[in-house]
Protein backbone atom coordinates (compact mmCIF):
# COMPACT_ATOMS: atom_id res chain seq x y z
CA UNK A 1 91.57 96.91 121.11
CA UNK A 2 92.17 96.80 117.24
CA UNK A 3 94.94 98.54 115.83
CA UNK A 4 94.49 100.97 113.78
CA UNK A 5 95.53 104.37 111.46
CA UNK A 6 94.37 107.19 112.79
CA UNK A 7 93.54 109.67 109.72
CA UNK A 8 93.63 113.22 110.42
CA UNK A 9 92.17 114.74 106.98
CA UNK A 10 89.12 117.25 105.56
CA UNK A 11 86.02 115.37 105.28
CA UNK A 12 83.59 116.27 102.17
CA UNK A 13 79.74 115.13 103.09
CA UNK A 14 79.42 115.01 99.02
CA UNK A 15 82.27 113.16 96.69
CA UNK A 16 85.46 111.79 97.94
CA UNK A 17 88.15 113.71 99.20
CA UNK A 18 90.45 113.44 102.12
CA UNK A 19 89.08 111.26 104.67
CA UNK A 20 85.85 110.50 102.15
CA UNK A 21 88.32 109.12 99.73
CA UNK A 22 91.42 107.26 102.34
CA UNK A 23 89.24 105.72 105.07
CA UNK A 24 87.16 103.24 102.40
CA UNK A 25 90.05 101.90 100.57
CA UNK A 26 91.95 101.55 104.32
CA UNK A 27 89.04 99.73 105.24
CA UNK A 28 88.74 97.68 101.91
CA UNK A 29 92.16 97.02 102.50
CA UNK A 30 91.78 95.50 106.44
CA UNK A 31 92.56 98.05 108.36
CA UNK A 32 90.65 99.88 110.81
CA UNK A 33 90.51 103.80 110.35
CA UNK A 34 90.12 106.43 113.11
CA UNK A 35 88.96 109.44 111.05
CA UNK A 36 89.63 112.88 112.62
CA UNK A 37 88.34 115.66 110.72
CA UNK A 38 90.20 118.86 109.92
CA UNK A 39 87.15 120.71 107.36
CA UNK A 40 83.90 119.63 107.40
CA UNK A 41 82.73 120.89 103.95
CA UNK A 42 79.90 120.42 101.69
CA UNK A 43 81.86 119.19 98.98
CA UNK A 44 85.88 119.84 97.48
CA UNK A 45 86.41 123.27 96.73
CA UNK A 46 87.69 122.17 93.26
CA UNK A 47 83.86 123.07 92.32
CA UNK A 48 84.23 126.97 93.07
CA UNK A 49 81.38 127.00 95.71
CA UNK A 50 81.14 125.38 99.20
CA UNK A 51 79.63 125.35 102.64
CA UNK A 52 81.17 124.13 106.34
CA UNK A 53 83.32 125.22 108.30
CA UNK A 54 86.83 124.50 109.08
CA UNK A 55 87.54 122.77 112.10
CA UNK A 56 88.72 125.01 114.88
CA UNK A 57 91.76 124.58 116.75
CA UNK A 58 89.92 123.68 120.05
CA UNK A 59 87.27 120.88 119.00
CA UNK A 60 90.22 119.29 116.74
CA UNK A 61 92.09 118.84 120.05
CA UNK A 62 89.03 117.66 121.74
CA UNK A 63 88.66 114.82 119.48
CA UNK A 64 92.07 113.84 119.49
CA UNK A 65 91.93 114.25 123.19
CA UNK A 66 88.88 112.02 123.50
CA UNK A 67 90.59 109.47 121.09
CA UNK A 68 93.57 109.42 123.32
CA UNK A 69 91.46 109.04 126.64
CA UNK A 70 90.10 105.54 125.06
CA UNK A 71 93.73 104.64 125.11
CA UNK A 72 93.86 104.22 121.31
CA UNK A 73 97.27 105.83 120.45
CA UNK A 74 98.71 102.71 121.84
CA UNK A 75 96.96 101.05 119.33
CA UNK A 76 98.03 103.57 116.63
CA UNK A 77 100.14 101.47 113.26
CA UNK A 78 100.00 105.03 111.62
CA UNK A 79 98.88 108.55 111.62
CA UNK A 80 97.86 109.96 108.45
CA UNK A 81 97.36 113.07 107.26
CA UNK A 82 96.79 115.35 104.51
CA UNK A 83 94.79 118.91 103.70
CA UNK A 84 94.98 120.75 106.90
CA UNK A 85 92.56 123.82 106.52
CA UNK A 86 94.99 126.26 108.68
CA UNK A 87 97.80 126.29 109.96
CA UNK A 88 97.41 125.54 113.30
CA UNK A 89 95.50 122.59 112.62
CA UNK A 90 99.12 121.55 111.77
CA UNK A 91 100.49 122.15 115.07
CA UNK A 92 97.81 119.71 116.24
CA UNK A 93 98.98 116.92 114.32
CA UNK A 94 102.50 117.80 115.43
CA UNK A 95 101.19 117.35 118.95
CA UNK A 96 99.36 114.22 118.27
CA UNK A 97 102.34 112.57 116.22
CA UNK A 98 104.45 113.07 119.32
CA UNK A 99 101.86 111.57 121.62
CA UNK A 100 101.53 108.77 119.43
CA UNK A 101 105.14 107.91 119.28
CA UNK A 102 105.39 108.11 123.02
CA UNK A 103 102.65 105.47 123.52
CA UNK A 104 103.11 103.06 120.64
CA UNK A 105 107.41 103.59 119.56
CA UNK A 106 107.58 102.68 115.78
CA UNK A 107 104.09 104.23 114.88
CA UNK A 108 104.58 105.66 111.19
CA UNK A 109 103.64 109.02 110.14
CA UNK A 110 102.55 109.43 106.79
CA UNK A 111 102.00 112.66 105.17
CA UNK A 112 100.63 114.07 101.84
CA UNK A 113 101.65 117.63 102.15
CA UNK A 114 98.53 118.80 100.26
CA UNK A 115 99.58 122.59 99.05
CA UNK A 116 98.87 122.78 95.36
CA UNK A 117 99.27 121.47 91.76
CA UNK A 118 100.72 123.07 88.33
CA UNK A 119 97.54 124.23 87.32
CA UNK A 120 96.32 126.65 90.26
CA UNK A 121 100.36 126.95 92.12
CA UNK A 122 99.64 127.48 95.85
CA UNK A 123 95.81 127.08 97.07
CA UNK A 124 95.87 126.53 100.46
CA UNK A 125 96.14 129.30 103.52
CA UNK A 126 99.27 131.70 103.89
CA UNK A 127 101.66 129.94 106.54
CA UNK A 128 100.36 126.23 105.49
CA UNK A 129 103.78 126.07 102.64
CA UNK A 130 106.05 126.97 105.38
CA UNK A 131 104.69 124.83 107.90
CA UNK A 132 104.73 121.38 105.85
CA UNK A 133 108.34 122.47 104.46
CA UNK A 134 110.01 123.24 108.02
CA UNK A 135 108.21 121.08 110.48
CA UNK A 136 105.93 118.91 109.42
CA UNK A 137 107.94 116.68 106.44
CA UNK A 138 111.10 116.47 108.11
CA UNK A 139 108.69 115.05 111.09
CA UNK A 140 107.21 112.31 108.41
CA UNK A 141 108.25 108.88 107.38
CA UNK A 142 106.98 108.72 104.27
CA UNK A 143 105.52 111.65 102.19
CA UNK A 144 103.50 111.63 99.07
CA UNK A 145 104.06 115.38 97.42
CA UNK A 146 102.85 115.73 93.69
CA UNK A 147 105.56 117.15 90.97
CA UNK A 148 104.50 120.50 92.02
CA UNK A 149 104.80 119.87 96.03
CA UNK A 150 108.03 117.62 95.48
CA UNK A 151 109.60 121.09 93.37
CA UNK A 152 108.96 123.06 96.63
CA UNK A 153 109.80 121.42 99.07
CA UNK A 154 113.20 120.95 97.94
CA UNK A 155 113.37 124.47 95.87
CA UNK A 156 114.36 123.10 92.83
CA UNK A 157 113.20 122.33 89.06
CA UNK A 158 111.81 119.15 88.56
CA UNK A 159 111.03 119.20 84.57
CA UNK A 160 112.71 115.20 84.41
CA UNK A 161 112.89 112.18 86.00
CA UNK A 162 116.75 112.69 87.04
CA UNK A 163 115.40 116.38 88.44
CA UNK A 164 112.66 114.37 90.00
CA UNK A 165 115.08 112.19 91.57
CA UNK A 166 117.70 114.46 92.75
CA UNK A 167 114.73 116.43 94.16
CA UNK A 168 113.38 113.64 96.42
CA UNK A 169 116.72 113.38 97.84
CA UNK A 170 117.19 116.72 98.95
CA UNK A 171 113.84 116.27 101.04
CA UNK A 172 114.59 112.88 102.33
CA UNK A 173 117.69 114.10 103.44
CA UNK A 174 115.62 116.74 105.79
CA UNK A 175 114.03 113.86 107.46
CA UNK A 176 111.24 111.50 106.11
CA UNK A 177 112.74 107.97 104.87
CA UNK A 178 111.00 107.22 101.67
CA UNK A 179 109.25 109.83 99.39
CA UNK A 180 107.00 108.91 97.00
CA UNK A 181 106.40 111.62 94.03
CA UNK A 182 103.17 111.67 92.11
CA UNK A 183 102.09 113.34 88.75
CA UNK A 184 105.58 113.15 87.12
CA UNK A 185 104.47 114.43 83.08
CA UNK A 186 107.58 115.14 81.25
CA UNK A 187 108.44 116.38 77.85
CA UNK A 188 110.35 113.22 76.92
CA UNK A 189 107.56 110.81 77.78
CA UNK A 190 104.47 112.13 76.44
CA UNK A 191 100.99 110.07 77.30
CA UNK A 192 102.90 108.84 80.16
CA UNK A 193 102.65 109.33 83.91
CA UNK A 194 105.23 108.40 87.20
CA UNK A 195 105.66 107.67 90.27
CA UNK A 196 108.63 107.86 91.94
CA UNK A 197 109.53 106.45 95.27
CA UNK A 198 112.89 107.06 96.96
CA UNK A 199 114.51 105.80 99.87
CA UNK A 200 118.26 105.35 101.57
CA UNK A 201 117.79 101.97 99.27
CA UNK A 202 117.02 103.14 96.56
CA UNK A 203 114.64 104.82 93.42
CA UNK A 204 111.67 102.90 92.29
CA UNK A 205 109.19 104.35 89.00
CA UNK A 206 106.19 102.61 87.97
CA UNK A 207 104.45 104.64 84.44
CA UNK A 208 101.17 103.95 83.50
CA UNK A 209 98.89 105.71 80.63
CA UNK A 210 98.41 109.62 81.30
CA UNK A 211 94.46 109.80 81.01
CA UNK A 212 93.13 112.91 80.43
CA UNK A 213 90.64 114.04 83.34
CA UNK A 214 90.90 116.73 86.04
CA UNK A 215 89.30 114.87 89.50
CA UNK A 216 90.16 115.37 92.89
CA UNK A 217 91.09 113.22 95.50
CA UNK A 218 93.43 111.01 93.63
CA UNK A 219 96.29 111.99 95.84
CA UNK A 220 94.36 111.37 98.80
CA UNK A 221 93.56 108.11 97.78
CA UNK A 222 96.67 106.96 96.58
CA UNK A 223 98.72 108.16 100.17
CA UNK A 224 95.49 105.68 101.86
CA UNK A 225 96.25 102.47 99.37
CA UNK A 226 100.48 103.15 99.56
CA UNK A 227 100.30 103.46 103.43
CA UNK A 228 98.06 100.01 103.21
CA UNK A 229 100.31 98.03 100.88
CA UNK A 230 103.08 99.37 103.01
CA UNK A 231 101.83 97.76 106.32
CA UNK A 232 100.88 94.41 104.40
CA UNK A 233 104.20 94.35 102.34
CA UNK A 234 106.79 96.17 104.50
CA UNK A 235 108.32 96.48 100.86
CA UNK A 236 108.96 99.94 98.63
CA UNK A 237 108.46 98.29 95.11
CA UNK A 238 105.82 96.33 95.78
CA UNK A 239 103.86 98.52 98.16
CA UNK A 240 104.42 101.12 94.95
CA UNK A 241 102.92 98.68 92.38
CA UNK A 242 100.01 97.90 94.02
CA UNK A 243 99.44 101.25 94.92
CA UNK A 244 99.66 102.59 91.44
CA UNK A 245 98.01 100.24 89.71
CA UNK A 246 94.95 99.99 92.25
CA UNK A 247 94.66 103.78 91.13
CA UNK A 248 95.47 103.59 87.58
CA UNK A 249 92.11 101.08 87.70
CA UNK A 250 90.08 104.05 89.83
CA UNK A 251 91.07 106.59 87.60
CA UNK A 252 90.22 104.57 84.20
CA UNK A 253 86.78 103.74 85.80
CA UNK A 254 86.28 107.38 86.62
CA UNK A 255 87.18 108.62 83.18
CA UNK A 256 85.32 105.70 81.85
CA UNK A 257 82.38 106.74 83.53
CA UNK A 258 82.76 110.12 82.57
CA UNK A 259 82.23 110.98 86.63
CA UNK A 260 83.81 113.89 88.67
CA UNK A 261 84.06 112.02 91.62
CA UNK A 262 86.50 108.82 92.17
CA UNK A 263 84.09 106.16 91.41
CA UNK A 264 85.66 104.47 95.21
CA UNK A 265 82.90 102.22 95.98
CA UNK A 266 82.35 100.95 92.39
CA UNK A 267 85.66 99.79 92.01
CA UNK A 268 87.00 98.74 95.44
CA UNK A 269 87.84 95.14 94.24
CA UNK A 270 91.11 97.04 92.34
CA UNK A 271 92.08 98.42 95.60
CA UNK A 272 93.28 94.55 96.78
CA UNK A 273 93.42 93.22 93.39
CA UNK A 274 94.33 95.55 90.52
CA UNK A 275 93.64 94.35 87.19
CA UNK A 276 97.15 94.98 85.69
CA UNK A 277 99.79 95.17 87.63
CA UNK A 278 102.30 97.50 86.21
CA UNK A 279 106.13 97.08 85.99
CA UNK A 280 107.91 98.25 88.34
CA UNK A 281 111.35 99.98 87.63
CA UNK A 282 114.49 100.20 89.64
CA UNK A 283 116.65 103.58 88.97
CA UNK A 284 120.81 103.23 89.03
């Protein structure tokens, strides 16, 4: 049996969010994706209006349950997960992380802790904050929280890149090992945007041009192309770079296209190759 990253995610049947935007550029990437879907909607709910359901509790553990029984957590590199739908579908993972761990010791677990942005705060369910903040990122290895998230989770300001910084300590010091902070805008670097990784080893940024679009999905992609580079590079700046540029290169095609979906498919050569590679920066 292949090994694999077993995706735990929403799944949109129209435009490319959670598991419709991280399984292709796994995939275009080499690795083989076991999607598991938490929401099975219509399309994002960034367009005011859907239809589908959210998973319940007991058919999410039935997959899982029937992806275990093929002996695939064994085989697991990586569980990865993102917007959860309700709470309890958190629990799951919980469950399923464990498992994972017990059959195949050094599996990573990779979360986006998907619970809002500046422009609409909190959007998810009540009890969904609480349950990323207390159990499920101090379970992670490596989470992926936007400026907004990252300012949460470790209840503090993050209005520059020191308060960005300080910030990602104070949640890697609650348990995940690197944390990689998206949509850093600040005041002092207008037209810019960063990314900030952090580990015990140190602070990483890589800035590229701010383009002006709202799209969703970017977050979930970018979590799917870090965790890739990741397992081919086993290293933080580098995994970084080619994550951010590979998605500087979707974004410009989306905004060049004048789309409101990631244009994935139409620029999946960027995902393995990016264009420009931008500099990376080591902090201190």
């Amino acid at each position: 049996m292949p090994e694999a990253i077993l995706s735990i995610q929403s799944h949109v049947a129209y435009g490319h969010v959670g598991n419709s935007a991280a399984v292709f550029p796994l995939q275009r990437l080499g690795f083989e994706v076991w999607p598991v879907n938490t929401v099975l909607f219509s399309n994002h709910t960034g367009y005011g209006r859907w239809r589908g359901p959210i998973v319940p509790l007991a058919d999410l553990e039935a997959v899982l349950e029937g992806v275990a029984e093929r002996g695939a957590f064994a085989h697991t590199r990586a569980v990865l997960t993102g917007y959860l739908g309700a709470a309890e579908l958190g629990e799951a993972v919980l469950r399923t992380v464990g498992r994972v761990r017990e059959a195949r010791p050094g599996a990573l677990f990779v979360c986006d802790p998907v619970m809002g942005d500046d422009d609409r705060g909190i959007y998810v369910r009540p009890g969904i904050p609480e349950l990323f903040r207390e159990r499920i990122v101090p379970a992670a290895d490596i989470i992926t929280p936007n400026r907004f998230e990252l300012a949460y989770l470790a209840g503090r300001e993050v209005r520059s890149l020191a308060e960005a910084r300080a910030a990602a300590e104070a949640v890697r010091r609650a348990g995940p090992g690197l944390v990689v902070a998206t949509s850093l805008v600040f005041a002092d670097q207008p037209g810019r945007l960063a990314v900030l990784a952090h580990s015990v080893d140190g602070s990483w940024t890589v800035t590229t041009p701010h383009l002006d679009l709202a799209i969703n999905g970017t977050g979930d992609a970018f979590t799917a192309l870090l965790l890739g580079w990741w397992l081919r590079t086993g290293s933080v700046p580098e995994a970084l770079q080619r994550a951010v540029s590979a998605m500087y290169a979707l974004v410009a095609a989306t905004h060049a296209a004048g789309a409101r979906e990631l244009r994935l498919v139409q620029t999946q050569a960027a995902f393995e190759a990016p264009p420009e590679l931008f500099p990376v920066e080591r902090l201190g």
